[in-house]
Protein backbone atom coordinates (compact mmCIF):
# COMPACT_ATOMS: atom_id res chain seq x y z
CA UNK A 1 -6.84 -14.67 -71.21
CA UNK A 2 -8.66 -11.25 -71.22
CA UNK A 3 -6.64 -8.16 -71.13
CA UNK A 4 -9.15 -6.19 -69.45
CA UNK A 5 -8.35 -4.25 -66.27
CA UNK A 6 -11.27 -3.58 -63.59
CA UNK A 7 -10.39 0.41 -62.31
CA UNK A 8 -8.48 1.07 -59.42
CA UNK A 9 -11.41 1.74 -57.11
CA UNK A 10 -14.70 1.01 -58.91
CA UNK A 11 -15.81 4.77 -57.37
CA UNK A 12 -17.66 3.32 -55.05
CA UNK A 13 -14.60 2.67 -52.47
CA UNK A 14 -11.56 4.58 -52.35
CA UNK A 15 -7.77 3.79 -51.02
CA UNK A 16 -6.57 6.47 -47.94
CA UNK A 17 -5.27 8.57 -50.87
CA UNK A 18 -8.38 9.08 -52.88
CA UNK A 19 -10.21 9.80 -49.40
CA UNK A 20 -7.65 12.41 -48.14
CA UNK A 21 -8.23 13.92 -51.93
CA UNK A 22 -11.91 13.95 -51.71
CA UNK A 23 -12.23 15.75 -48.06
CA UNK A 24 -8.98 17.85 -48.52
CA UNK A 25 -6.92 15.93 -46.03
CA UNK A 26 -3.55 14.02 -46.19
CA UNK A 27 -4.15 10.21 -46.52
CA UNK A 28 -2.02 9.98 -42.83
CA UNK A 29 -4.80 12.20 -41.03
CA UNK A 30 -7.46 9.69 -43.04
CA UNK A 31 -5.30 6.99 -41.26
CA UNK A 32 -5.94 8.26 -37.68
CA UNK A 33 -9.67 9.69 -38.46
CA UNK A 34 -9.83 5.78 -38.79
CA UNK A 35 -7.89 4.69 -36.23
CA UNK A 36 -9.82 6.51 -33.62
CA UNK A 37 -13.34 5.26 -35.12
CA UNK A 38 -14.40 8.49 -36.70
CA UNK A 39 -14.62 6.87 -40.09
CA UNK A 40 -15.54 3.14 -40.65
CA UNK A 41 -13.82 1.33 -43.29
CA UNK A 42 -14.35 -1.96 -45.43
CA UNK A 43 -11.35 -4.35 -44.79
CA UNK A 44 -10.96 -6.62 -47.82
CA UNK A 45 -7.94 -8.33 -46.49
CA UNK A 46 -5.22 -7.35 -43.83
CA UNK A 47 -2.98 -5.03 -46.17
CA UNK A 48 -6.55 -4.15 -48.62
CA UNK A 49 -8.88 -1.21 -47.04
CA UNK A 50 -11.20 0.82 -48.32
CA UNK A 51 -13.35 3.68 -47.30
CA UNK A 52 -17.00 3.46 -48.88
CA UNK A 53 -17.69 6.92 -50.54
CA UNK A 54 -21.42 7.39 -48.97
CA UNK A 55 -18.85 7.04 -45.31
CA UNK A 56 -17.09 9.91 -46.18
CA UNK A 57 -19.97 11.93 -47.73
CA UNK A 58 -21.65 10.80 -44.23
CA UNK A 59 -18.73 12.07 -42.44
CA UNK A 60 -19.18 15.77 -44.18
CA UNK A 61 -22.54 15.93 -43.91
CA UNK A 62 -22.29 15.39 -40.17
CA UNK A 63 -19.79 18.49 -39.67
CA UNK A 64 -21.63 20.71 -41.97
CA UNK A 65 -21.50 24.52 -40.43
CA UNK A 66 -24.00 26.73 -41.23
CA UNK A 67 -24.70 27.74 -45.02
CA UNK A 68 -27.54 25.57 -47.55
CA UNK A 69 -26.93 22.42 -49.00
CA UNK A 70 -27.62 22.25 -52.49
CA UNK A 71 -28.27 19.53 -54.06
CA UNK A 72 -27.80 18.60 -57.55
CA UNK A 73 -30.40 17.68 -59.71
């Protein structure tokens, strides 16, 4: 049997934790943004969810105030 371990979220999808982290947020107001439909989510089984980072870069995007984008190269 291999002993290799696949990472935690492949970077691609990220637990309530590592979304709260990436917007500056606790993972219990990533819970309700949820909850209410602001943020969509990939359900994987009942107890396994995941928020797909290009969601939550979406979601920024979308409440972006003012100020130029820059994008990197």
């Amino acid at each position: 049997m291999s002993n290799i371990r696949k990472p935690k979220s492949l970077g691609l999808r990220l637990t309530y934790e590592e979304a709260g982290q990436y917007l500056g947020v606790s993972k219990e107001k990533i819970k309700r943004m949820v909850a209410s439909g602001e943020l969509p989510v990939v359900r994987l089984s009942a107890r396994c969810i995941r928020i797909r980072i290009e969601d939550l870069r979406a979601f920024e995007e979308a409440r972006l105030v003012g100020g130029v984008t820059i994008k990197a190269s």
